[in-house]
C-alpha atoms as a PDB file:
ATOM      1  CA  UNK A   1       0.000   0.000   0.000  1.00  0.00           C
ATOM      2  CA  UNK A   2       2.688   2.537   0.401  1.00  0.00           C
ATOM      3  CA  UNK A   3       4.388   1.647  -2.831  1.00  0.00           C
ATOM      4  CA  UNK A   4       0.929   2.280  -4.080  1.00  0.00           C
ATOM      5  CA  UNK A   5       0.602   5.836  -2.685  1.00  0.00           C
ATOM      6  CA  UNK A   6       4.173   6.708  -3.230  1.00  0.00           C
ATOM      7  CA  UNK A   7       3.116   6.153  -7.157  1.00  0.00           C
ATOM      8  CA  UNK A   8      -0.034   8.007  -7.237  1.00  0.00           C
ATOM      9  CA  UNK A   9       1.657  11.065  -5.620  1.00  0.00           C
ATOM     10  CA  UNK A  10       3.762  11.604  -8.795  1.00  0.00           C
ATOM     11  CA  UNK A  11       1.238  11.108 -10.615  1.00  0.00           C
ATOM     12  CA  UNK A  12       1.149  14.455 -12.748  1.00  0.00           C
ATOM     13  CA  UNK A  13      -2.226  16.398 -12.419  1.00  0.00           C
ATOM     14  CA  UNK A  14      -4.472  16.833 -15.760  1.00  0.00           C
ATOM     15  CA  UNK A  15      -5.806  20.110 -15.237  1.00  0.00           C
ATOM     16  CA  UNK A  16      -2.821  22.368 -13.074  1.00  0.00           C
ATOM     17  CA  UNK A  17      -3.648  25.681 -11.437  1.00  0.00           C
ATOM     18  CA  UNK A  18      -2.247  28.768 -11.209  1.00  0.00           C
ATOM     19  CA  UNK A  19      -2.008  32.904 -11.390  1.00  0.00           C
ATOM     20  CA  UNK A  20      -2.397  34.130 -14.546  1.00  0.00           C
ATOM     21  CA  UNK A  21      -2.669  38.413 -15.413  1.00  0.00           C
ATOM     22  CA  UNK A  22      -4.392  38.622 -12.346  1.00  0.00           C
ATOM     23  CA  UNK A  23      -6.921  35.849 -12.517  1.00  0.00           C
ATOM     24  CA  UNK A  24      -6.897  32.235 -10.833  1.00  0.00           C
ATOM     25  CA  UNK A  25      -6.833  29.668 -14.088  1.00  0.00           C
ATOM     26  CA  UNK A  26      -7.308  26.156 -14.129  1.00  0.00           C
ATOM     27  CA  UNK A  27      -5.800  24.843 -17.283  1.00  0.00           C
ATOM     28  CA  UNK A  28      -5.315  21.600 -18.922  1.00  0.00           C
ATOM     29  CA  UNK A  29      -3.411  21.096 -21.824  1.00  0.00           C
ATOM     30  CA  UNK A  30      -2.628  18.349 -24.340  1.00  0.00           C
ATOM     31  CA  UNK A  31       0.436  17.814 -26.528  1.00  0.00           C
ATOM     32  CA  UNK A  32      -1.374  17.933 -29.671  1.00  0.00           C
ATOM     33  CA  UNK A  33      -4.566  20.194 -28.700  1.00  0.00           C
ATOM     34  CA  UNK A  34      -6.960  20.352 -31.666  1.00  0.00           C
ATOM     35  CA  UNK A  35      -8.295  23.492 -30.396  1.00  0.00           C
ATOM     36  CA  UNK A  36      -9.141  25.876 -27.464  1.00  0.00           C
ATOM     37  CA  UNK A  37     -12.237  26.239 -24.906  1.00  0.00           C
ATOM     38  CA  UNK A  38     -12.945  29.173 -22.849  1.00  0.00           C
ATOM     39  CA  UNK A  39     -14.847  28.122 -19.669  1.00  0.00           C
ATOM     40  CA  UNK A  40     -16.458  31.130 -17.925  1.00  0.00           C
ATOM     41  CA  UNK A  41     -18.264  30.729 -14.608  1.00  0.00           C
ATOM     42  CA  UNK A  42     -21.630  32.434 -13.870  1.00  0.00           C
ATOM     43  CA  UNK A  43     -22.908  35.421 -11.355  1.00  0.00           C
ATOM     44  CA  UNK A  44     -21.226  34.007  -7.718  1.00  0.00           C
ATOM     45  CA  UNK A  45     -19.848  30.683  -8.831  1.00  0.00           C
ATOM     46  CA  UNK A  46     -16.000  30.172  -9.870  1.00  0.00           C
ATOM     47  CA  UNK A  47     -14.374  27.755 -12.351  1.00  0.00           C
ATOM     48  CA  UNK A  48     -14.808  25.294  -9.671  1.00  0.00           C
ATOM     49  CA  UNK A  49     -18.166  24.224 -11.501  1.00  0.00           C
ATOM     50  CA  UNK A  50     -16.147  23.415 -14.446  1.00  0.00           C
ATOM     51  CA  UNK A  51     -13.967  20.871 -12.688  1.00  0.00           C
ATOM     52  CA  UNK A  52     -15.161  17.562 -13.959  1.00  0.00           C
ATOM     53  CA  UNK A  53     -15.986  18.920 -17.835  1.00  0.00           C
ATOM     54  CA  UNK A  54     -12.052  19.959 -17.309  1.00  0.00           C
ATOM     55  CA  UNK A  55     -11.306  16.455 -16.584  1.00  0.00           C
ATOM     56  CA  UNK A  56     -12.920  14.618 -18.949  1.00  0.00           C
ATOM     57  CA  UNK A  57     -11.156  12.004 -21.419  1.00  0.00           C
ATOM     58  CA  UNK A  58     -13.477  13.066 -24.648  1.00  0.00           C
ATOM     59  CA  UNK A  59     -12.779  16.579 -24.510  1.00  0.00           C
ATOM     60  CA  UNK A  60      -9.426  15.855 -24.192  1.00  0.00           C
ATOM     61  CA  UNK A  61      -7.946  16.356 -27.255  1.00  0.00           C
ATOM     62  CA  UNK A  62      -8.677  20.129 -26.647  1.00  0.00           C
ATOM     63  CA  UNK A  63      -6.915  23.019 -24.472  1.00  0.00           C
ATOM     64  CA  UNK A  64      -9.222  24.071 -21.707  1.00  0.00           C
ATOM     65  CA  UNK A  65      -8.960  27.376 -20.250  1.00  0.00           C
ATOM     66  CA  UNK A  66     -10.948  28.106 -17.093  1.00  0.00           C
ATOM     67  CA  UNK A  67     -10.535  31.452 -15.135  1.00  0.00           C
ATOM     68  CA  UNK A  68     -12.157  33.184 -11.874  1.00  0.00           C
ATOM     69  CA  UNK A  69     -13.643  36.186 -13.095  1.00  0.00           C
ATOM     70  CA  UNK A  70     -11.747  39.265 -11.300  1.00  0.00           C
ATOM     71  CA  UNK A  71     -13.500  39.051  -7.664  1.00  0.00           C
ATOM     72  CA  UNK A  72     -14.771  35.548  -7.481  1.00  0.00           C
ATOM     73  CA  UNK A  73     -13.302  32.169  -6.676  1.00  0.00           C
ATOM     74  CA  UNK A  74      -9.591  32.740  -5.919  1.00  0.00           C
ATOM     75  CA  UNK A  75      -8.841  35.638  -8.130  1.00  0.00           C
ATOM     76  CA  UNK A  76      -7.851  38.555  -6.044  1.00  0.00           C
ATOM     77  CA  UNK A  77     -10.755  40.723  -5.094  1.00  0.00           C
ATOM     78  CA  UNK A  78      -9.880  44.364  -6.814  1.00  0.00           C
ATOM     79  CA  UNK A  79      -9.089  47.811  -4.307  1.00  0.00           C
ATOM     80  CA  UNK A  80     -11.351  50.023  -6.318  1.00  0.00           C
ATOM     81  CA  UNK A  81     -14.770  49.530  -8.334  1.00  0.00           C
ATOM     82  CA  UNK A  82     -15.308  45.968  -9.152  1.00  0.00           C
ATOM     83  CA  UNK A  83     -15.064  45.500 -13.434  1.00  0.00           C
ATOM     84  CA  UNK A  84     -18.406  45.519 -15.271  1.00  0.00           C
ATOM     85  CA  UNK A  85     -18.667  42.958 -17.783  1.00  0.00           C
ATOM     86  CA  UNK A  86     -17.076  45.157 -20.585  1.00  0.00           C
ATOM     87  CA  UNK A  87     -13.762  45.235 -18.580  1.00  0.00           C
ATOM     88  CA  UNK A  88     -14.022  41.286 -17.343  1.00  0.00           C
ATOM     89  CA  UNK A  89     -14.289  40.538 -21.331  1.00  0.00           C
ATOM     90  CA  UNK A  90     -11.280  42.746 -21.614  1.00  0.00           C
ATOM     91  CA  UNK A  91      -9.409  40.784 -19.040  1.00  0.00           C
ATOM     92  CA  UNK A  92     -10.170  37.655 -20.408  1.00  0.00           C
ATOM     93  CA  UNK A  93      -8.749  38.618 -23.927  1.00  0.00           C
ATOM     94  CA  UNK A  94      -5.451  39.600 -22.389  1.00  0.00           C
ATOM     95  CA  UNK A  95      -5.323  36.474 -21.054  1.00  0.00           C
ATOM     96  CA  UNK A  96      -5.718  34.570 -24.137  1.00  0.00           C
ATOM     97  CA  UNK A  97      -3.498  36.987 -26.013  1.00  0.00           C
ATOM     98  CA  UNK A  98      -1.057  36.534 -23.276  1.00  0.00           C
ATOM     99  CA  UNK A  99      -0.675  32.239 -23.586  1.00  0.00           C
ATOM    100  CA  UNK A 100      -0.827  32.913 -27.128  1.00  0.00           C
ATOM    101  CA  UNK A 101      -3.828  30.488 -28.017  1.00  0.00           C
ATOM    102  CA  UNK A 102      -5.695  30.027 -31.590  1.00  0.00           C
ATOM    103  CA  UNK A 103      -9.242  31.857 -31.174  1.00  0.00           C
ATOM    104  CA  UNK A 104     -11.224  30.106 -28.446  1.00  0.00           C
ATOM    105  CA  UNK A 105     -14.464  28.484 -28.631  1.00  0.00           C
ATOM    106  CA  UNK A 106     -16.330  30.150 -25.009  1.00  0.00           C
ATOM    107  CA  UNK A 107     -18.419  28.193 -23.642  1.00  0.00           C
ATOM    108  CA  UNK A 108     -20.601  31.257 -20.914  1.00  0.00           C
ATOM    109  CA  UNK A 109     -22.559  29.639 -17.958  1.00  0.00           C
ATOM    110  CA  UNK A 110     -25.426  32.345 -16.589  1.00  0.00           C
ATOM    111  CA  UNK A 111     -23.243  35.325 -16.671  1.00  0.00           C
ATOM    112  CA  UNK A 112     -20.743  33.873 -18.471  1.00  0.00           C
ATOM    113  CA  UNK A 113     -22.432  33.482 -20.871  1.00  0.00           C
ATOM    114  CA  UNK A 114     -23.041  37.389 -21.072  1.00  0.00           C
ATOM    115  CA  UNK A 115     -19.496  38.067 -20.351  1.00  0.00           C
ATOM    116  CA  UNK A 116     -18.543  35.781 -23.317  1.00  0.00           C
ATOM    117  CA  UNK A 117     -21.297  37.884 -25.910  1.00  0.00           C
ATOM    118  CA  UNK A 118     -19.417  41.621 -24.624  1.00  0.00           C
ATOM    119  CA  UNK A 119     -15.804  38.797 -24.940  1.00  0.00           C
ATOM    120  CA  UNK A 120     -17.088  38.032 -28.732  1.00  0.00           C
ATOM    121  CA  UNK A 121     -18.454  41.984 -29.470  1.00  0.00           C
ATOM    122  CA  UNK A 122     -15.107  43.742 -28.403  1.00  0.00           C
ATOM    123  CA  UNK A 123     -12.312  40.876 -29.202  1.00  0.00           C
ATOM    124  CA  UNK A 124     -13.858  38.930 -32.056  1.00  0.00           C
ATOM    125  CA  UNK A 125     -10.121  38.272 -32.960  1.00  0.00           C
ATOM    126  CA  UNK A 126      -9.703  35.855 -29.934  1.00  0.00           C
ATOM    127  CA  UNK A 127     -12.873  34.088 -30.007  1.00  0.00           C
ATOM    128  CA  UNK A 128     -13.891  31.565 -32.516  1.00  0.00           C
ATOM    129  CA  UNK A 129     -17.506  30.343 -31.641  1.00  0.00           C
ATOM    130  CA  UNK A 130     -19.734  31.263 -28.295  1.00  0.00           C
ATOM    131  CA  UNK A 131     -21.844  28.283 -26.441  1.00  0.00           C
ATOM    132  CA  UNK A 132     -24.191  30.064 -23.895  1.00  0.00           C
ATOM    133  CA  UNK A 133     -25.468  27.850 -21.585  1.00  0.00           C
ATOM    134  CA  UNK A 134     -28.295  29.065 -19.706  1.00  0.00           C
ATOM    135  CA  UNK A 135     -27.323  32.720 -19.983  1.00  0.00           C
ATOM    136  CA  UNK A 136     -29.717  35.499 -18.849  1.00  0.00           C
ATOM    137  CA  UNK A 137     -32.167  36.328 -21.954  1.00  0.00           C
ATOM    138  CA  UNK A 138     -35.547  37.619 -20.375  1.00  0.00           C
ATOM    139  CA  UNK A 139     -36.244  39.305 -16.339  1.00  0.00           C
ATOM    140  CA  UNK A 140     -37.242  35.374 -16.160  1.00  0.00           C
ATOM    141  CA  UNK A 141     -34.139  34.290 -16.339  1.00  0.00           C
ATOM    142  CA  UNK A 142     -33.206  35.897 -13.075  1.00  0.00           C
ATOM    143  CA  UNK A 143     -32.984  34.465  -9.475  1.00  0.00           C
ATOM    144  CA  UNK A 144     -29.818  35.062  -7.370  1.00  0.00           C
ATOM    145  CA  UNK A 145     -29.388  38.290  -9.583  1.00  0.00           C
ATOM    146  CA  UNK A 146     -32.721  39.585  -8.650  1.00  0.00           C
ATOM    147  CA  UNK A 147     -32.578  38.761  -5.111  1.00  0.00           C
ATOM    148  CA  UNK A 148     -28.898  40.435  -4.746  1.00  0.00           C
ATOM    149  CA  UNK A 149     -30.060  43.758  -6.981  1.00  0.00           C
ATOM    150  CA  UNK A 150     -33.283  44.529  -4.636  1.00  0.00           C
ATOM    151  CA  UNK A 151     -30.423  45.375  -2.035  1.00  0.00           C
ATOM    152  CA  UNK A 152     -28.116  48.509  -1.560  1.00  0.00           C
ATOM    153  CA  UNK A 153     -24.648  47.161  -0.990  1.00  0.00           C
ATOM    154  CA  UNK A 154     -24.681  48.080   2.836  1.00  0.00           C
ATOM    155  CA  UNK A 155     -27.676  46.108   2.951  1.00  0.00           C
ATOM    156  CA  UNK A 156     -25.650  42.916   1.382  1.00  0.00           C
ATOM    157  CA  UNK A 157     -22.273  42.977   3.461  1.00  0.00           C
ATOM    158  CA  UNK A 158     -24.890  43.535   6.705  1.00  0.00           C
ATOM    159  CA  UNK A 159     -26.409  40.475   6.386  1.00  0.00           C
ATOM    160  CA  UNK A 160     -28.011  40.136   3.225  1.00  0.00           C
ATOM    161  CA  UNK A 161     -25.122  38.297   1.442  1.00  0.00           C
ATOM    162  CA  UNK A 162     -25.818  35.701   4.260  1.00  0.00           C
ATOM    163  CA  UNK A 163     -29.187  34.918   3.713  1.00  0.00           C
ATOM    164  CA  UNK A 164     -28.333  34.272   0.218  1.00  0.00           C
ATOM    165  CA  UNK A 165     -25.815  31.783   1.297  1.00  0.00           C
ATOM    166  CA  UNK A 166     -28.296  30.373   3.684  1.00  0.00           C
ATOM    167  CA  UNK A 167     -30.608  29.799   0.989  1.00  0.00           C
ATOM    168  CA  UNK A 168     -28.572  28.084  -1.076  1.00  0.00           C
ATOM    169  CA  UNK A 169     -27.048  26.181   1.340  1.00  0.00           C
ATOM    170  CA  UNK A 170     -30.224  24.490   2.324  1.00  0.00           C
ATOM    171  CA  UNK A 171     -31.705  24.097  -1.304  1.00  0.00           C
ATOM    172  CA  UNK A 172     -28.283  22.389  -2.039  1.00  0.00           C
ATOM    173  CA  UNK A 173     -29.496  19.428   0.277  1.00  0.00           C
ATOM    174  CA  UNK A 174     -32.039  18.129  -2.395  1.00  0.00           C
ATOM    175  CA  UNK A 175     -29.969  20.011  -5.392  1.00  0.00           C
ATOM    176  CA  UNK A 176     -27.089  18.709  -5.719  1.00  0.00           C
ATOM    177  CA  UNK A 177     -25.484  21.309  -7.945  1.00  0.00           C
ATOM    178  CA  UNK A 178     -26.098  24.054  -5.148  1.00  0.00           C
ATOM    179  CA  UNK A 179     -23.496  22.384  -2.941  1.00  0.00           C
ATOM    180  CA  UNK A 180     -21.004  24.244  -5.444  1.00  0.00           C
ATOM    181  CA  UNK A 181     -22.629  27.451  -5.693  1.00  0.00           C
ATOM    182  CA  UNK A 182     -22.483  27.580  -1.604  1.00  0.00           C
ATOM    183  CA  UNK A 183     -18.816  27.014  -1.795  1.00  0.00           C
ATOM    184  CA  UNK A 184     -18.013  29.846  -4.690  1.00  0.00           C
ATOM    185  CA  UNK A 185     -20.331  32.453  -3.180  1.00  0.00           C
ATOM    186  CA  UNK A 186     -18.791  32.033   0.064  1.00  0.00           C
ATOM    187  CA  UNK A 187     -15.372  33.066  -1.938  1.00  0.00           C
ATOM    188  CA  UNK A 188     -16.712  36.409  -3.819  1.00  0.00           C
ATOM    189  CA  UNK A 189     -16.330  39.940  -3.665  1.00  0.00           C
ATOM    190  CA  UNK A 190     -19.814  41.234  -2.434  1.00  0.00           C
ATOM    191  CA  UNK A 191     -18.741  44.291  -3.955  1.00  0.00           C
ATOM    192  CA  UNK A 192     -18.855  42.599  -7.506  1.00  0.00           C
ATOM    193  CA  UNK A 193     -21.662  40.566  -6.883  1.00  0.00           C
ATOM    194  CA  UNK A 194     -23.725  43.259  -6.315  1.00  0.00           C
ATOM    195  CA  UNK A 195     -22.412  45.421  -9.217  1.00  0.00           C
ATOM    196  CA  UNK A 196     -22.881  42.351 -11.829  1.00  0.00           C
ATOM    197  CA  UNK A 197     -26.673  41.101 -10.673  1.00  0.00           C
ATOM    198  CA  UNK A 198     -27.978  44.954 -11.177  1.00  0.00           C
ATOM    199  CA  UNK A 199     -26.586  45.299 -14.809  1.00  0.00           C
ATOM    200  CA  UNK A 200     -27.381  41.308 -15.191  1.00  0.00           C
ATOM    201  CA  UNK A 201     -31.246  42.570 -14.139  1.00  0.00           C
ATOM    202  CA  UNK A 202     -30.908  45.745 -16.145  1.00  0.00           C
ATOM    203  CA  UNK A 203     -30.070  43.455 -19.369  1.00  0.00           C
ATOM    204  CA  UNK A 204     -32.339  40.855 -18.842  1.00  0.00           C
ATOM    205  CA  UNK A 205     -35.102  43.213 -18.099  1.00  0.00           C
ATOM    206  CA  UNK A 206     -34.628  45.169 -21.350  1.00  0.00           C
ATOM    207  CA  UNK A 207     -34.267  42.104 -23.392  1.00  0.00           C
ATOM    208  CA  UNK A 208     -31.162  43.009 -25.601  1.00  0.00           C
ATOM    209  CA  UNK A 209     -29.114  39.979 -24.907  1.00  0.00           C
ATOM    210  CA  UNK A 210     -30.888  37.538 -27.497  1.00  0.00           C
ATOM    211  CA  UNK A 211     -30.694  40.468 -30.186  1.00  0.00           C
ATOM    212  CA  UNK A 212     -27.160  40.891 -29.314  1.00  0.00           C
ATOM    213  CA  UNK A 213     -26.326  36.643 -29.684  1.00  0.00           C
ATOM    214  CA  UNK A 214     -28.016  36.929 -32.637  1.00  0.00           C
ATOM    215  CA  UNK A 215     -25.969  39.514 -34.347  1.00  0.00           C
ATOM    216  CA  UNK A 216     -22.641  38.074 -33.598  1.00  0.00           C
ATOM    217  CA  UNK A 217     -20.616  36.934 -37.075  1.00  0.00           C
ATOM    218  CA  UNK A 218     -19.253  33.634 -35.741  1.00  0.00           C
ATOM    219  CA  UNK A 219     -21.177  30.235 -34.782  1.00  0.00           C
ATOM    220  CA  UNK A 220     -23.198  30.481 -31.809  1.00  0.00           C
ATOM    221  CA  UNK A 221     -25.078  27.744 -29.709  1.00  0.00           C
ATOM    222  CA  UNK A 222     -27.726  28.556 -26.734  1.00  0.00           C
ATOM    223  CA  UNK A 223     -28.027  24.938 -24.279  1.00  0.00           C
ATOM    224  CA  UNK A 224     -30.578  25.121 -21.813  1.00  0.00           C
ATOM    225  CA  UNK A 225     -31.657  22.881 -19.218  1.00  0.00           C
ATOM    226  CA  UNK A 226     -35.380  21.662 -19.079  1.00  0.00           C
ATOM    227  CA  UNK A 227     -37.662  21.674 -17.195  1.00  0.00           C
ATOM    228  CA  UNK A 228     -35.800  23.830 -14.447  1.00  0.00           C
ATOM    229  CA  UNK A 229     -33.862  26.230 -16.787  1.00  0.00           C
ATOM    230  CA  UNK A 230     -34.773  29.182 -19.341  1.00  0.00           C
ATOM    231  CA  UNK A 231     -38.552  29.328 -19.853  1.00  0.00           C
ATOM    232  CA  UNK A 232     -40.829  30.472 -22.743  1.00  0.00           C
ATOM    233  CA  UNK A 233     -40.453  34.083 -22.864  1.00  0.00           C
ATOM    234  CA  UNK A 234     -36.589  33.198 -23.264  1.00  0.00           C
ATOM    235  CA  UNK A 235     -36.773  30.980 -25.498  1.00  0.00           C
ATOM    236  CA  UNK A 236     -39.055  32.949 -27.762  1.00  0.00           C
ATOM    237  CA  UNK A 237     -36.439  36.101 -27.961  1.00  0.00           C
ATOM    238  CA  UNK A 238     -34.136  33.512 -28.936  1.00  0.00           C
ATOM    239  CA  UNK A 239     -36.157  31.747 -31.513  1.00  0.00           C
ATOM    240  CA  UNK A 240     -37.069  35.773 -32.896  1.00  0.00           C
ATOM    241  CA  UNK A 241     -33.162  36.684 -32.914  1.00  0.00           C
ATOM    242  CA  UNK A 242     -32.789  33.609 -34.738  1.00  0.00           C
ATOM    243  CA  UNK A 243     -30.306  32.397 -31.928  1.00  0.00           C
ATOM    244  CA  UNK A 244     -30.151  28.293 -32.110  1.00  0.00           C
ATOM    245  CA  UNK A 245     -30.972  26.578 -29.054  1.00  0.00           C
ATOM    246  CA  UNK A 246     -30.841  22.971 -27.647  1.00  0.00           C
ATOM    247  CA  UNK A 247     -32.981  21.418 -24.504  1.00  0.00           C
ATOM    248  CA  UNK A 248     -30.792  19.334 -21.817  1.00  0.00           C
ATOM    249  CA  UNK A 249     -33.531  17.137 -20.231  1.00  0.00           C
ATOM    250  CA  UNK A 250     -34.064  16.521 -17.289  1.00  0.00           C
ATOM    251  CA  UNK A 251     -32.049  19.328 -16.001  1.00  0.00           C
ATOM    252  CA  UNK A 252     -32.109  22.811 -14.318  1.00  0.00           C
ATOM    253  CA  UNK A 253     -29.934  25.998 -14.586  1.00  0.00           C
ATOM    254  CA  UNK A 254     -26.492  24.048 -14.659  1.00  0.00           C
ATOM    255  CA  UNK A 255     -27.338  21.398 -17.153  1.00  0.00           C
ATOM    256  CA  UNK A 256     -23.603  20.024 -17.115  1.00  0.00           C
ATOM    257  CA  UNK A 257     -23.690  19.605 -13.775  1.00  0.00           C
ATOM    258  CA  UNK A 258     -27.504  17.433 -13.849  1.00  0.00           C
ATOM    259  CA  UNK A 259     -26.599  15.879 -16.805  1.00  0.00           C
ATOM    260  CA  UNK A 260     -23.434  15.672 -17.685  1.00  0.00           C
ATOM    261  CA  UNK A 261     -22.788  12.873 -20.338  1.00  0.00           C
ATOM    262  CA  UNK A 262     -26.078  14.730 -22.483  1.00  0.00           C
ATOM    263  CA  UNK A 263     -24.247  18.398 -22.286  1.00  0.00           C
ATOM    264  CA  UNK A 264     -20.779  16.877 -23.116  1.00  0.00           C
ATOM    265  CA  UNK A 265     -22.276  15.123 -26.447  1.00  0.00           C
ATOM    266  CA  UNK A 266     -23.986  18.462 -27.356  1.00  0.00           C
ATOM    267  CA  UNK A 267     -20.638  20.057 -26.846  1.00  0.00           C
ATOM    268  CA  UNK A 268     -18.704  17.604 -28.569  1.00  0.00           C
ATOM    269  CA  UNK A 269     -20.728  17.975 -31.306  1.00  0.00           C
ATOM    270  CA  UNK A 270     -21.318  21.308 -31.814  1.00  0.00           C
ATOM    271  CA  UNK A 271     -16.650  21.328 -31.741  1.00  0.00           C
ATOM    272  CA  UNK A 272     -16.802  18.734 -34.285  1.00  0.00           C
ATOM    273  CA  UNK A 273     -18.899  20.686 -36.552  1.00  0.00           C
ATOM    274  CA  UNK A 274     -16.970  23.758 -36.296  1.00  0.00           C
ATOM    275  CA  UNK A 275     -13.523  21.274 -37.221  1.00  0.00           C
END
């Protein structure tokens, strides 16, 4: 048995970790890597979400790239104003710019997968096709967002943060995905997650994200999770903004995380096609 630990231990790790231009990046690279993917978390969370897609043997033969947004997870929490999503987009194409990778397909969880639309808008040099899964379309499509905006930011680092915590925490008993969540938002920058879920409920609100997928020049892809993810009214901007969209069943808002061998054959395909 010691021989047997003594082996594992130098075992090298798949997917390594470290600083990179400011932001906490999980990364896992092959020798040969037939292309690049982008993972960015959603509102709260941190790459951590990410972990097992990271891991997996059939994505393998790609690079995966996997940053805390400035403020959440590990990455350093910022001295002055938290970044609105125009400046996190920035900071993500420095990074990419910076390891020197082929344009990235991004895949955008919930904010992400705003981040990645404002990544694709202002660096369409770095980005070669956008997967949004579950990003916010329609007022609908927001929950932690909503409940974090109707605060002032006093209100939220008094106590209101904790509640939030508290409520995940106990609807993570039953939902198994929600275990996570507790764990990231116990890491983040109240400052940014109050910043990000008022211009998260000020976009969904107005209903320009769909019209703003839908004008991108590059492939795009919108996965959902059903029954428990984007409803009707979201789906219908997308079908009007002529945004494609797939249904995860049965699954909620982090369909990779309910159903994991389903959202990895979506993406799989949806790499193959773009070759």
């Amino acid at each position: 048995m010691h021989d047997d630990r003594r082996r594992s231990a130098t075992l090298p790790l798949a997917v390594g970790h470290r600083l990179a231009g400011g932001l906490y990046l999980r990364r896992r690279r092959p020798a040969r890597a037939a292309g690049t993917v982008l993972w960015i978390h959603g509102l709260g969370e941190s790459a951590l979400c990410f972990e097992r897609l990271l891991a997996e043997p059939r994505l393998g033969r790609w690079q995966h790239l996997a940053p805390d947004l400035p403020g959440y997870g590990k990455s350093p929490w910022r001295r002055g104003e938290p970044l609105g999503f125009a400046a996190q987009a920035d900071a993500l194409a420095r990074l990419l710019r910076r390891l020197e990778t082929p344009p990235a397909v991004v895949v955008g969880h919930s904010m992400g997968g705003v981040v990645g639309t404002v990544l694709a808008e202002r660096a369409p040099d770095v980005v070669r096709a956008l997967v949004d899964v579950e990003g916010n379309v329609s007022f609908d499509d927001c929950t932690t967002s909503r409940e974090v905006a109707e605060l002032s930011l006093e209100q939220l680092v008094a106590g209101g943060l904790e509640t939030v915590r508290d409520r995940v925490y106990r609807r993570g008993l039953e939902e198994r995905p929600l275990r996570g969540y507790f764990a990231s938002l116990s890491l983040c920058d109240p400052r940014a997650l109050h910043r990000d879920s008022r211009r998260l409920v000020e976009l969904s609100r107005d209903e320009v994200l769909a019209p703003r997928l839908g004008a991108l020049a590059l492939p795009v892809l919108y996965l959902l999770g059903d029954p428990g993810g984007a409803g009707r009214r979201s789906r219908r901007l997308l079908d009007r903004a002529g945004v494609p969209w797939r249904a995860i069943r049965p699954a909620g808002h982090w369909p990779f995380l309910d159903q994991h061998e389903a959202f990895v054959e979506e993406l799989l395909a949806f790499l193959e096609e773009l070759g």
